[in-house]
PDB file of N, CA and C in Angstrom:
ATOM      1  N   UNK A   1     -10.392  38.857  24.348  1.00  0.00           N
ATOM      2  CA  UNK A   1      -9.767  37.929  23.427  1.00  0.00           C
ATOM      3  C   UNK A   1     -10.801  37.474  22.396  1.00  0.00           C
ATOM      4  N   UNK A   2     -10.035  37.080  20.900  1.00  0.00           N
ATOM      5  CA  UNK A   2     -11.390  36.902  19.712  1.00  0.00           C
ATOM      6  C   UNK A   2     -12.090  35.374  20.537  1.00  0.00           C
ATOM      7  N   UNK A   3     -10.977  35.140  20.081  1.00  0.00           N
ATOM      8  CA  UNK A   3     -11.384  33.389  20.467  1.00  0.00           C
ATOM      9  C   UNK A   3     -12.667  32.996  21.086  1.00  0.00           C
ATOM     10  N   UNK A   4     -12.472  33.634  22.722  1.00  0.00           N
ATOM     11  CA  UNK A   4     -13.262  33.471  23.996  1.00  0.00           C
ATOM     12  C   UNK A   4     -14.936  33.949  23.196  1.00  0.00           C
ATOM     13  N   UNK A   5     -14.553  35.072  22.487  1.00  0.00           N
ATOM     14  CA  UNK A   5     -15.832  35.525  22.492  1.00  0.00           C
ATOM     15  C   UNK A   5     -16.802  35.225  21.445  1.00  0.00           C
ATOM     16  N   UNK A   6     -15.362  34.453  20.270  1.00  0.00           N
ATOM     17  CA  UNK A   6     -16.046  33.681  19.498  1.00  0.00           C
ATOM     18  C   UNK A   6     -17.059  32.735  20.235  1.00  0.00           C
ATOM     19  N   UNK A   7     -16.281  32.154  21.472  1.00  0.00           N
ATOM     20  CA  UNK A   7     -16.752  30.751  21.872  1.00  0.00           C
ATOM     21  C   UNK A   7     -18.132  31.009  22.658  1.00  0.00           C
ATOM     22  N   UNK A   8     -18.359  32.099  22.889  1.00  0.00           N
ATOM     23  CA  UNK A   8     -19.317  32.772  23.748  1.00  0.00           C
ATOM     24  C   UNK A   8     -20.481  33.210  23.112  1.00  0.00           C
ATOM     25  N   UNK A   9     -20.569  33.630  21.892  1.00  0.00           N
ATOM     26  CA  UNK A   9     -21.587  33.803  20.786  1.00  0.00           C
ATOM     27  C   UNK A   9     -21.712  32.392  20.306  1.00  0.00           C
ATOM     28  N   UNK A  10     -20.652  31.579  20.149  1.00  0.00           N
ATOM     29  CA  UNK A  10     -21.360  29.997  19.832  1.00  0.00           C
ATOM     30  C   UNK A  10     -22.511  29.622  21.114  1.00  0.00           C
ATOM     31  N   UNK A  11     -21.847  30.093  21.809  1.00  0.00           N
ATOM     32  CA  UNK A  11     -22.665  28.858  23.011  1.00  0.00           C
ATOM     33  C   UNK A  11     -24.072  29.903  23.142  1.00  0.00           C
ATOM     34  N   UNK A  12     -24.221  31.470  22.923  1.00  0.00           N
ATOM     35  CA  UNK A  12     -25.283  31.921  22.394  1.00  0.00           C
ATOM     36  C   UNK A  12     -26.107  31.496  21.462  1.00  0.00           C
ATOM     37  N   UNK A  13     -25.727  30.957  20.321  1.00  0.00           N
ATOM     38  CA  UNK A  13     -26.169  30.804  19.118  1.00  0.00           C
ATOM     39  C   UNK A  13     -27.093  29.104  19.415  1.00  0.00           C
ATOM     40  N   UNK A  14     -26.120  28.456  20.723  1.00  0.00           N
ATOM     41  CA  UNK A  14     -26.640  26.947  20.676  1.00  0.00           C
ATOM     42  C   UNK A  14     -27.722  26.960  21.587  1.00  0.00           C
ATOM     43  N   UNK A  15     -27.373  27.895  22.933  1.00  0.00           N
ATOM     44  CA  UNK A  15     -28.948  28.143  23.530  1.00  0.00           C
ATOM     45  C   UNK A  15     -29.880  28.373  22.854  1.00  0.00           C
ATOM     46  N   UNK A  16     -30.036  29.619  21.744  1.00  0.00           N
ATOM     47  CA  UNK A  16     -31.025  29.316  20.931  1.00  0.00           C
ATOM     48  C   UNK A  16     -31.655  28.729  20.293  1.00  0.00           C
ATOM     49  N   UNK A  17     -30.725  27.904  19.440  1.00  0.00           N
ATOM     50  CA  UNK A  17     -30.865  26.896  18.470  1.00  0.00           C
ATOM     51  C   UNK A  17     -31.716  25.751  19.274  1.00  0.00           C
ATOM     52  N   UNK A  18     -31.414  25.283  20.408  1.00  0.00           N
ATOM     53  CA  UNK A  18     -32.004  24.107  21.137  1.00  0.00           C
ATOM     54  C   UNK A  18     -33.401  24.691  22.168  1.00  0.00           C
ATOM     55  N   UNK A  19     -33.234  26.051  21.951  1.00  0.00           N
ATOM     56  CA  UNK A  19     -34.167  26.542  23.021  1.00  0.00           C
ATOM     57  C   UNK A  19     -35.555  26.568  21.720  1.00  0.00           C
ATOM     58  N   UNK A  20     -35.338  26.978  20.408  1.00  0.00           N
ATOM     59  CA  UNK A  20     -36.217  26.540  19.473  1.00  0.00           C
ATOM     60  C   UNK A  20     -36.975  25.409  19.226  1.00  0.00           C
ATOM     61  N   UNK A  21     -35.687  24.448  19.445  1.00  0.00           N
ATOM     62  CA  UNK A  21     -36.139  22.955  19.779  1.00  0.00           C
ATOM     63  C   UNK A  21     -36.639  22.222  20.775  1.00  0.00           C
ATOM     64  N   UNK A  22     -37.195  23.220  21.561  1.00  0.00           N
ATOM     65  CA  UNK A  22     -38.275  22.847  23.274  1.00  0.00           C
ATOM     66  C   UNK A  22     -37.552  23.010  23.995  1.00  0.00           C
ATOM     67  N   UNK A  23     -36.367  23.172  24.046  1.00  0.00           N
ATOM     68  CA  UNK A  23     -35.295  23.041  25.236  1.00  0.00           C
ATOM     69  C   UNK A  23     -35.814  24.042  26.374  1.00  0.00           C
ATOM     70  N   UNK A  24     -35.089  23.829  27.731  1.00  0.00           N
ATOM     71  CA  UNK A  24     -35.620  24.699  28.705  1.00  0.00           C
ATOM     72  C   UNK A  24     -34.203  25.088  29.204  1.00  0.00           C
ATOM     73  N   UNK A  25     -33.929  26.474  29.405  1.00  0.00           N
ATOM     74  CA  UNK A  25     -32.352  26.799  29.416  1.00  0.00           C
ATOM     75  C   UNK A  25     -32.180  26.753  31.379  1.00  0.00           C
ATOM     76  N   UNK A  26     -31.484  26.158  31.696  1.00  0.00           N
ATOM     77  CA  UNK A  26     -31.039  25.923  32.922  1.00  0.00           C
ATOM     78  C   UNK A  26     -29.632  27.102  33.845  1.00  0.00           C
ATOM     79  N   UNK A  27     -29.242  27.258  33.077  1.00  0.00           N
ATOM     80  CA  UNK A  27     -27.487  27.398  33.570  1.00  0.00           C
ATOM     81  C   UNK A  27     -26.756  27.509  32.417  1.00  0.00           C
ATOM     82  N   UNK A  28     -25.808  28.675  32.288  1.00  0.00           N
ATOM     83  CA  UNK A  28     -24.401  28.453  31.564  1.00  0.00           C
ATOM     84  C   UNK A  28     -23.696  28.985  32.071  1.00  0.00           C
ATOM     85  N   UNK A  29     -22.467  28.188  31.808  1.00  0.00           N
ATOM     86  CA  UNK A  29     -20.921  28.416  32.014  1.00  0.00           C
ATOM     87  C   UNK A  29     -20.959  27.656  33.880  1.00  0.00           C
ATOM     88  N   UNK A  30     -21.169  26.606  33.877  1.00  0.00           N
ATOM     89  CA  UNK A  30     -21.332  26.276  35.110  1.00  0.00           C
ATOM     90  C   UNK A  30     -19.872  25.759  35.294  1.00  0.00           C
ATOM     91  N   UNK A  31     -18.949  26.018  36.335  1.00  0.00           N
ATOM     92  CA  UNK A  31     -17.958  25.960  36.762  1.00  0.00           C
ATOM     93  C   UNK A  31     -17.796  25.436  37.820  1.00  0.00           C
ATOM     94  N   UNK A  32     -16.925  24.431  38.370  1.00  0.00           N
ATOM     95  CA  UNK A  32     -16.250  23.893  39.513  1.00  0.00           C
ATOM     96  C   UNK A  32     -14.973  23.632  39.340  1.00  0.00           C
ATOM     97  N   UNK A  33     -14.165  22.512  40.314  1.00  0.00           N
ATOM     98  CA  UNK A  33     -12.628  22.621  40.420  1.00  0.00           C
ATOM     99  C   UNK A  33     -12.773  22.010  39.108  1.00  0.00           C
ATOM    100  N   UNK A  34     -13.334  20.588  38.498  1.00  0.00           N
ATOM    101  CA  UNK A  34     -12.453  19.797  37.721  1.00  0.00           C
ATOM    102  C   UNK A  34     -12.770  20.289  35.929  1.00  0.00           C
ATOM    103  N   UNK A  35     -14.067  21.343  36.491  1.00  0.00           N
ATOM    104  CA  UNK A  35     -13.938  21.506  34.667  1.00  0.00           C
ATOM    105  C   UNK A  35     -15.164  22.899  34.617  1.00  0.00           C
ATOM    106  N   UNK A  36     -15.772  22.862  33.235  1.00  0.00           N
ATOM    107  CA  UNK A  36     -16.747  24.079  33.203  1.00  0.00           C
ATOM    108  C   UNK A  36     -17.873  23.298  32.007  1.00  0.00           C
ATOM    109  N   UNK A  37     -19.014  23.768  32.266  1.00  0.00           N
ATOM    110  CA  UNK A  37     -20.458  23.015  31.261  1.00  0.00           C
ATOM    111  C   UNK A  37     -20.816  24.253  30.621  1.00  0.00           C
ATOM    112  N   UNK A  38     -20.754  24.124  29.488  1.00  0.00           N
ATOM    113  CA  UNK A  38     -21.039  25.347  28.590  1.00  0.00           C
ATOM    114  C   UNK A  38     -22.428  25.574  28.788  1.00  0.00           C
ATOM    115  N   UNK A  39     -23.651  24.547  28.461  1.00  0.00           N
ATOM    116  CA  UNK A  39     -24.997  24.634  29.061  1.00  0.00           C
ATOM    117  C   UNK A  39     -25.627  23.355  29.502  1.00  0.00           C
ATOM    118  N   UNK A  40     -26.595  23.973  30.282  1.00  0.00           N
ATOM    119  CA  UNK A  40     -27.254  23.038  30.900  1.00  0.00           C
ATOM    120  C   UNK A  40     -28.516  22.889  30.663  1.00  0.00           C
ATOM    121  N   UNK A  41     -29.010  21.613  30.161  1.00  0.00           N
ATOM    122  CA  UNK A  41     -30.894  22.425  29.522  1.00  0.00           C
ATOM    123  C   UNK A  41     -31.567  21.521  29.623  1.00  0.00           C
ATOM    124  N   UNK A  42     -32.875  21.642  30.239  1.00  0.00           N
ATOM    125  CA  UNK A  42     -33.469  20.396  29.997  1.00  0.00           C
ATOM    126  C   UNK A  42     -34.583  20.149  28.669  1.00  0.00           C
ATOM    127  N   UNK A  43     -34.359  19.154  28.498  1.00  0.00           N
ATOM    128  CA  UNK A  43     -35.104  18.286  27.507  1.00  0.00           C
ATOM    129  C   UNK A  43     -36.425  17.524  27.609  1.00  0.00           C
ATOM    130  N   UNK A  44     -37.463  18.089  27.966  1.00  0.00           N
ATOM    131  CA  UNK A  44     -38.751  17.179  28.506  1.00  0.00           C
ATOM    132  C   UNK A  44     -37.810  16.916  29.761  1.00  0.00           C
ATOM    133  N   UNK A  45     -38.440  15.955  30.775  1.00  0.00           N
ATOM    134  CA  UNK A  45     -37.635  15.443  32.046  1.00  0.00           C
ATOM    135  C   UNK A  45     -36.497  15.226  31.789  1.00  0.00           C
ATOM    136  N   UNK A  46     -35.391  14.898  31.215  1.00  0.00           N
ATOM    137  CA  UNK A  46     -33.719  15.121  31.143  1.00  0.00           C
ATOM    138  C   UNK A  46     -33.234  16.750  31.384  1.00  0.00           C
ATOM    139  N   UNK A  47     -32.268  16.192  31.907  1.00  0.00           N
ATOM    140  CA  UNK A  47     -31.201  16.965  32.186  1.00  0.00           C
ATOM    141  C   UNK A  47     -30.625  17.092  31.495  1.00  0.00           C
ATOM    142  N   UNK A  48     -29.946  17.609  30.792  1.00  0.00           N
ATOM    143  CA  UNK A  48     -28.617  17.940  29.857  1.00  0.00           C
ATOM    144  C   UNK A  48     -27.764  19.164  29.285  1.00  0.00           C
ATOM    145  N   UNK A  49     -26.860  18.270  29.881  1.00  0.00           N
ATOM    146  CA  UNK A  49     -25.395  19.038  29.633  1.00  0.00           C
ATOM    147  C   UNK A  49     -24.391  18.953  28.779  1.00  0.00           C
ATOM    148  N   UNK A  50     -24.656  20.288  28.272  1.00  0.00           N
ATOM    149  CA  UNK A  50     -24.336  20.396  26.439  1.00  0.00           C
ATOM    150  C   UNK A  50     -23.100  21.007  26.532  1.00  0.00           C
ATOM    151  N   UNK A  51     -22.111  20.340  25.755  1.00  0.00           N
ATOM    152  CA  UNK A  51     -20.672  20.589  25.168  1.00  0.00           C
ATOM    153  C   UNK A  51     -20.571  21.678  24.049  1.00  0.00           C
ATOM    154  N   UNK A  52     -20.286  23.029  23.558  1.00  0.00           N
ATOM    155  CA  UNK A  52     -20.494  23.467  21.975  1.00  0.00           C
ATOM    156  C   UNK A  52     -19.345  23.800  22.128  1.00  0.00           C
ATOM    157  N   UNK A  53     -19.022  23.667  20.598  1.00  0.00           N
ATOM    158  CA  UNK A  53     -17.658  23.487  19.886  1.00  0.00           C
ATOM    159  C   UNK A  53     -18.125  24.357  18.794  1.00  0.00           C
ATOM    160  N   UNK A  54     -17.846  25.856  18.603  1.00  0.00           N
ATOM    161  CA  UNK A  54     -17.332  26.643  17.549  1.00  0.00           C
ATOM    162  C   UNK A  54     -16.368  26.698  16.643  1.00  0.00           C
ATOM    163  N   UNK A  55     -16.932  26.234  15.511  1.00  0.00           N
ATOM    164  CA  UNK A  55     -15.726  26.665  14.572  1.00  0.00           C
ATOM    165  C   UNK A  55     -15.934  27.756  13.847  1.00  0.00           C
ATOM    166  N   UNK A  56     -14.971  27.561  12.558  1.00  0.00           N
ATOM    167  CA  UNK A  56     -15.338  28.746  11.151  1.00  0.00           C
ATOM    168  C   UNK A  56     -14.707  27.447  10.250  1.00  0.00           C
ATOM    169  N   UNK A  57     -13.915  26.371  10.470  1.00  0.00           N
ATOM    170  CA  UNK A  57     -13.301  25.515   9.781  1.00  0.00           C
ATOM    171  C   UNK A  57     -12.812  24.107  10.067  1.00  0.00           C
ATOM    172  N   UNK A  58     -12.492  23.683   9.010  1.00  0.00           N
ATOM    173  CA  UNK A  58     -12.071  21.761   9.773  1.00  0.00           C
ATOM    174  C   UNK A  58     -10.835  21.809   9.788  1.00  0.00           C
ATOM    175  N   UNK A  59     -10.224  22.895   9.569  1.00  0.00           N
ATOM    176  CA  UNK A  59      -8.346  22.871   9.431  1.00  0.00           C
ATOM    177  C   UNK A  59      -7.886  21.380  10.971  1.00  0.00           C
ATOM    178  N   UNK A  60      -8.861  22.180  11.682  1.00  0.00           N
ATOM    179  CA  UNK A  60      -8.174  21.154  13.129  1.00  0.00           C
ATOM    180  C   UNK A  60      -8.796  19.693  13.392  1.00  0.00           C
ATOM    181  N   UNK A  61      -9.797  19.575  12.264  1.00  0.00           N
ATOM    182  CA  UNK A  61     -10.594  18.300  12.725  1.00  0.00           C
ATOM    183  C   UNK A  61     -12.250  18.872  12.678  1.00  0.00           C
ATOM    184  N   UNK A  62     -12.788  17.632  12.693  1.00  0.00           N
ATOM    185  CA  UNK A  62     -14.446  17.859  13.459  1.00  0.00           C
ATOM    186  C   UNK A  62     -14.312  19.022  14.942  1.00  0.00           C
ATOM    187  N   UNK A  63     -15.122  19.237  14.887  1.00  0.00           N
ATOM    188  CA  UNK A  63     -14.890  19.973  16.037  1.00  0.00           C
ATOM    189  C   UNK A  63     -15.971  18.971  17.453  1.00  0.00           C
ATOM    190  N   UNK A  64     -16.478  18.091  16.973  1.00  0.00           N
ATOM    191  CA  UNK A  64     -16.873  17.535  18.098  1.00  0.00           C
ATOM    192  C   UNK A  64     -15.500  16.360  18.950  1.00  0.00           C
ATOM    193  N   UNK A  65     -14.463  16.594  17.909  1.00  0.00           N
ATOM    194  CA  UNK A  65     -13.283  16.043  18.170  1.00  0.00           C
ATOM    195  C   UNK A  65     -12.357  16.280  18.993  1.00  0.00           C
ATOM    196  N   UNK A  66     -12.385  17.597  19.679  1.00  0.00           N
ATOM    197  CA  UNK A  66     -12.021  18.011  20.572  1.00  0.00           C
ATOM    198  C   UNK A  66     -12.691  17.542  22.194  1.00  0.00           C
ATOM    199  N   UNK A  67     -13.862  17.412  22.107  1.00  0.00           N
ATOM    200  CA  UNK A  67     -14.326  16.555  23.418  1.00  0.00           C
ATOM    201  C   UNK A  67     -13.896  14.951  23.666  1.00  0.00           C
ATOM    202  N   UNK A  68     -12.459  15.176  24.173  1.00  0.00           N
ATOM    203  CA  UNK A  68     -11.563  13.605  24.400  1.00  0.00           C
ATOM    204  C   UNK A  68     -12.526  13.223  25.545  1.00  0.00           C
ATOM    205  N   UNK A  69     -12.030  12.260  25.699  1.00  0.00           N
ATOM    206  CA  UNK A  69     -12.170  10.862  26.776  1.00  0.00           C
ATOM    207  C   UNK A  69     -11.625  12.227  27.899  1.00  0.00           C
ATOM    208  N   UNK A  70     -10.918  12.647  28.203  1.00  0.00           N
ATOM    209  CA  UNK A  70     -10.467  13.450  29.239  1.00  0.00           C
ATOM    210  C   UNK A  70     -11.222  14.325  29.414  1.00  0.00           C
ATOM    211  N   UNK A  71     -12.059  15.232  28.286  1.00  0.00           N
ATOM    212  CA  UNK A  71     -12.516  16.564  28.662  1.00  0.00           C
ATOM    213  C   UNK A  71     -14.297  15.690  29.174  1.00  0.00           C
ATOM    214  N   UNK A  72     -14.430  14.343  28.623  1.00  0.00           N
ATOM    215  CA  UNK A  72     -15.835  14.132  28.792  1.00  0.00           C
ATOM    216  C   UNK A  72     -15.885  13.782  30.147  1.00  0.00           C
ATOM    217  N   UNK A  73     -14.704  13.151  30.904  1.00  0.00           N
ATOM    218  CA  UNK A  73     -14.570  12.798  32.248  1.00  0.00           C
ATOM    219  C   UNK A  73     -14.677  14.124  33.058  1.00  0.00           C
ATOM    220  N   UNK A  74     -13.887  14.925  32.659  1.00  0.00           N
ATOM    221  CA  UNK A  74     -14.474  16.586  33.560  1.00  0.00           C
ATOM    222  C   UNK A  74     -15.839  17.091  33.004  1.00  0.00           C
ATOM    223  N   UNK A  75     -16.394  17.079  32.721  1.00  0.00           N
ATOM    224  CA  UNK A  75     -17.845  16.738  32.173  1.00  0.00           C
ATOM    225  C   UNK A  75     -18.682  16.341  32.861  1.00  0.00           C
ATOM    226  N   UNK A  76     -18.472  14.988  33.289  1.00  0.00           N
ATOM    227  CA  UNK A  76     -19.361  14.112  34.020  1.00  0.00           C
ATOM    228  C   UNK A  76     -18.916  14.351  35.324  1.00  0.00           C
ATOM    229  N   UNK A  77     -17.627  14.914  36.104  1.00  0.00           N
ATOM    230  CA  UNK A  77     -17.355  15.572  37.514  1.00  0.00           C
ATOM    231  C   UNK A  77     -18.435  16.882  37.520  1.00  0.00           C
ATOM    232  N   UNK A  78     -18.269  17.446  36.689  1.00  0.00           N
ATOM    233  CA  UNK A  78     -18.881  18.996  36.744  1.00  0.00           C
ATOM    234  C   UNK A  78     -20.553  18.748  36.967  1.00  0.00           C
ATOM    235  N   UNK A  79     -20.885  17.888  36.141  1.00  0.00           N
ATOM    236  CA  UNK A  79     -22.152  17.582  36.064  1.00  0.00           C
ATOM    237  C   UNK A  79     -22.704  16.806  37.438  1.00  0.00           C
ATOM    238  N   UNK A  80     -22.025  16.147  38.322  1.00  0.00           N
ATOM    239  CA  UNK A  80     -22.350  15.909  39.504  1.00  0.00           C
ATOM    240  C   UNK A  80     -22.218  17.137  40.614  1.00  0.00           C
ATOM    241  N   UNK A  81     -21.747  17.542  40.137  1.00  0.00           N
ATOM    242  CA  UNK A  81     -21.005  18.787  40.928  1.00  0.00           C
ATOM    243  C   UNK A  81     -22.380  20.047  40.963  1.00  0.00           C
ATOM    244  N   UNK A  82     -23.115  19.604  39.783  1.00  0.00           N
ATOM    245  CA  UNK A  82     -24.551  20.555  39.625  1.00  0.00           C
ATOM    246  C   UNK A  82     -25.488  19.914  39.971  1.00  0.00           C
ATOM    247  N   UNK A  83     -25.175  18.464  39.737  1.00  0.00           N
ATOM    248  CA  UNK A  83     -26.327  18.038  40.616  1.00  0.00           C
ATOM    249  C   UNK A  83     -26.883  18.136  42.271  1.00  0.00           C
ATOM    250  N   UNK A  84     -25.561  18.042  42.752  1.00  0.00           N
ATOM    251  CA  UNK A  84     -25.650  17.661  43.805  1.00  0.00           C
ATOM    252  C   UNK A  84     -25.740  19.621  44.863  1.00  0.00           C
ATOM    253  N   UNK A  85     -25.665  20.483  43.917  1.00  0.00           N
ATOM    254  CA  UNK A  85     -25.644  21.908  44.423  1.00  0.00           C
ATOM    255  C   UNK A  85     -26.842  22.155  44.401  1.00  0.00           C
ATOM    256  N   UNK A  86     -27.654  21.311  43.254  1.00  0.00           N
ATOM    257  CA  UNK A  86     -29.012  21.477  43.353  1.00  0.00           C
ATOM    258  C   UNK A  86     -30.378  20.615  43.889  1.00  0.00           C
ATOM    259  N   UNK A  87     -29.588  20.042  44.609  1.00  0.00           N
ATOM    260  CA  UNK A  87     -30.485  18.748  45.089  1.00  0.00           C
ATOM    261  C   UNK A  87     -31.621  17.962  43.992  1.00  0.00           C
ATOM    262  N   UNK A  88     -30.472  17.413  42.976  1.00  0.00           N
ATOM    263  CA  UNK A  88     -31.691  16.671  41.878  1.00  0.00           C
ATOM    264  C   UNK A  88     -30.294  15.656  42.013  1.00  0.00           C
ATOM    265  N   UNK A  89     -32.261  14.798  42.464  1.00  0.00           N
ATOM    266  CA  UNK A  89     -31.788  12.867  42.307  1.00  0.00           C
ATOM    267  C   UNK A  89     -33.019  12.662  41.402  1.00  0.00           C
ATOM    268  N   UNK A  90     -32.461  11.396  40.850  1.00  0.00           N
ATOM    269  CA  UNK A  90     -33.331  10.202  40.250  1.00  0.00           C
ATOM    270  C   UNK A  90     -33.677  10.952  38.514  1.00  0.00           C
ATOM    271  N   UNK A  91     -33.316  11.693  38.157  1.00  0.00           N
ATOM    272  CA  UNK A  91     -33.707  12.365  36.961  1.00  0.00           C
ATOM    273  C   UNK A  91     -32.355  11.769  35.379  1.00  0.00           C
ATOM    274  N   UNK A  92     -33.026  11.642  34.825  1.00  0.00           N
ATOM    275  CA  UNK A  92     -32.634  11.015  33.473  1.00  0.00           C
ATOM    276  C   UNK A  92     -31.531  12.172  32.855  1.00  0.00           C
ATOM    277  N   UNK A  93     -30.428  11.959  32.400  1.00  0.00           N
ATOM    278  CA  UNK A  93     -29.240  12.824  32.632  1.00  0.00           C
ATOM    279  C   UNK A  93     -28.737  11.970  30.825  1.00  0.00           C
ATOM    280  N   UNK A  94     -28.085  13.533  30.295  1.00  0.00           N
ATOM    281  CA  UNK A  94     -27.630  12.815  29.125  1.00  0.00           C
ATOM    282  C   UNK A  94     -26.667  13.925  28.963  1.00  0.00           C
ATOM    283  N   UNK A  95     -25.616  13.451  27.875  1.00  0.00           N
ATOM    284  CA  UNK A  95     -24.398  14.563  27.480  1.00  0.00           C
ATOM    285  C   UNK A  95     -24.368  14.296  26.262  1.00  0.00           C
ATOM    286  N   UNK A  96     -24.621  15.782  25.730  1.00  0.00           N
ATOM    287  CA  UNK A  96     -24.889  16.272  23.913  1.00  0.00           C
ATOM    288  C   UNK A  96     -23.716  16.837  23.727  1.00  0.00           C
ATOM    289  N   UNK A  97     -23.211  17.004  22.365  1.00  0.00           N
ATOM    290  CA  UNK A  97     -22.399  18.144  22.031  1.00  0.00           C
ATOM    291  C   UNK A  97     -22.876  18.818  20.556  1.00  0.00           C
ATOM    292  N   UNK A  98     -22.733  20.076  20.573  1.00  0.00           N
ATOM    293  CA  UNK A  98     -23.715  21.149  19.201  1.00  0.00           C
ATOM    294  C   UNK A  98     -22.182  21.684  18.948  1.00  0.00           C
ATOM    295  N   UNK A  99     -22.408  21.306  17.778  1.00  0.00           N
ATOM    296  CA  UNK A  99     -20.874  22.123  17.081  1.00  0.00           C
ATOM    297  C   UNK A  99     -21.669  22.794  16.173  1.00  0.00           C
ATOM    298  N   UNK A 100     -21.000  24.350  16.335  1.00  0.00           N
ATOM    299  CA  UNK A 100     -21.745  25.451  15.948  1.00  0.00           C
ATOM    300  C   UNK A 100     -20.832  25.756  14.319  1.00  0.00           C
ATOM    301  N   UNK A 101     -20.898  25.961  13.500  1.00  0.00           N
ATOM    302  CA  UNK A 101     -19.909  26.158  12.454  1.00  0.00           C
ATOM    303  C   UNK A 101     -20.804  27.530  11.628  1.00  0.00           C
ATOM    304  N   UNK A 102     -19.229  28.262  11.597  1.00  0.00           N
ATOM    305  CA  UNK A 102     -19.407  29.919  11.113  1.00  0.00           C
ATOM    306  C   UNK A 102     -18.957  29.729   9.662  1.00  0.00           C
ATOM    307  N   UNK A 103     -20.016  29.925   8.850  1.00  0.00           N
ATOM    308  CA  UNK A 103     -19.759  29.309   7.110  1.00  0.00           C
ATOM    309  C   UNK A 103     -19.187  30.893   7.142  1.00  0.00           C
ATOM    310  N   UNK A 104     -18.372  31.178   5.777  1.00  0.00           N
ATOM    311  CA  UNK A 104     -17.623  32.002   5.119  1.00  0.00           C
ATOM    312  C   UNK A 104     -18.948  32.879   4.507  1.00  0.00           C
ATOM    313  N   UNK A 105     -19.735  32.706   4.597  1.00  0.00           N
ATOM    314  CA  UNK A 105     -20.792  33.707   3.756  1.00  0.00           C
ATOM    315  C   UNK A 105     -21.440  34.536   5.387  1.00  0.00           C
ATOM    316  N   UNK A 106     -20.937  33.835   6.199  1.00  0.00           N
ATOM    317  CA  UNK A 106     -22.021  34.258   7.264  1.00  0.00           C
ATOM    318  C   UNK A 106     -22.651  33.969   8.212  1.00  0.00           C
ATOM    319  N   UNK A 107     -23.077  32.719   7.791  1.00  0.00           N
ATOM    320  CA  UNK A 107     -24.474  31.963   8.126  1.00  0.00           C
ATOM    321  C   UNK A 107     -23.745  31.189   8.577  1.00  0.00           C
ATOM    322  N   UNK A 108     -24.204  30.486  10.095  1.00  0.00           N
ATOM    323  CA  UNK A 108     -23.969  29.519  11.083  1.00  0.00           C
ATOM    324  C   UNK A 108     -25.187  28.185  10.833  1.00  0.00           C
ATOM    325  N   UNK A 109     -24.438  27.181  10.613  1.00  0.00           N
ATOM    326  CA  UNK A 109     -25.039  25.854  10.978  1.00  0.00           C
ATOM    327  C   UNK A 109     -24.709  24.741  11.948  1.00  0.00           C
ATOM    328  N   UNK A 110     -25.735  24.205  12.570  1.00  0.00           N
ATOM    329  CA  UNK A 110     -25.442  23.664  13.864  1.00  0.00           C
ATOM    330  C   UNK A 110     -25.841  21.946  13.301  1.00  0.00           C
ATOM    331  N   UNK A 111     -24.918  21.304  14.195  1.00  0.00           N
ATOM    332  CA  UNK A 111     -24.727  19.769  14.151  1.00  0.00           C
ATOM    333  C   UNK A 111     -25.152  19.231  15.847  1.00  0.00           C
ATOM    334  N   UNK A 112     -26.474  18.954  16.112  1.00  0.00           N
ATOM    335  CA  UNK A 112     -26.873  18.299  17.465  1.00  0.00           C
ATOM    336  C   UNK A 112     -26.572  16.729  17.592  1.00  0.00           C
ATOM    337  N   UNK A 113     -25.126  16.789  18.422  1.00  0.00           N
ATOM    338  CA  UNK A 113     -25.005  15.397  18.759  1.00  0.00           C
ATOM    339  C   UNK A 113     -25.948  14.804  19.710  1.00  0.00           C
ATOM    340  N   UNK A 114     -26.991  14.171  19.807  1.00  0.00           N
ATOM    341  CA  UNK A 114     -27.488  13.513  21.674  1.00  0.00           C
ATOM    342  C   UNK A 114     -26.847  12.192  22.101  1.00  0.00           C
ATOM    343  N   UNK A 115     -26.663  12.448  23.220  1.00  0.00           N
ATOM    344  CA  UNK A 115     -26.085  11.031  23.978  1.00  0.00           C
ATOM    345  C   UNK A 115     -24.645  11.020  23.333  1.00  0.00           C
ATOM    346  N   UNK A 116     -23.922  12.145  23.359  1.00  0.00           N
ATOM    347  CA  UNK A 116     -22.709  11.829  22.439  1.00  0.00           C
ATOM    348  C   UNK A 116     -21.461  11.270  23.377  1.00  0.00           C
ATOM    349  N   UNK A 117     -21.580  10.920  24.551  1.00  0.00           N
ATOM    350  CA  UNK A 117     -20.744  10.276  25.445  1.00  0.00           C
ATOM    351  C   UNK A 117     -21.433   9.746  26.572  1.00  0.00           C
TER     352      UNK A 117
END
């Protein structure tokens, strides 16, 4: 499907993008019952678990607009759900979202939300 694989080269494009930016890549596509974490990366001692939102356009909105109150609550299940598979306590934990946007010429530019919920 385009979509999926659009969404799959975004979340490529955002590992990089943040892995440029010191990031340390942990995990993607981490999955349990109540939801799925596109990535997981740490940041100096934080944890974080990053939301990306691909577009090509705003026809539908911001695209960080799509992470409701509902999808951030399966978010924060999932994210315990990795914690606790990996035995990490006491560590400084934050939730970003990188909306990846596919300009018409080509060229992708990225928007790093931190602490965005």
């Amino acid at each position: 499907m385009q979509t999926t694989r659009f969404g799959r080269d975004g979340e490529t494009a955002a590992e990089k993008y943040l892995e440029g930016k010191g990031y340390h890549f942990l995990a993607r596509n981490f999955k349990r019952t109540h939801g799925e974490i596109d990535l997981i990366m740490e940041d100096g001692e934080t944890l974080v678990f990053i939301e990306v939102k691909s577009r090509t356009n705003r026809r539908y909105g911001e695209p960080k607009e799509a992470v409701t109150p509902f999808k951030q609550q399966h978010i924060r299940y999932t994210a315990k759900a990795f914690a606790c598979s990996r035995h990490i306590e006491g560590r400084r934990i934050r939730f970003d979202v990188v909306e990846v946007m596919q300009m018409a010429d080509g060229t992708v530019k990225f928007h790093h939300i931190r602490n965005a919920f």
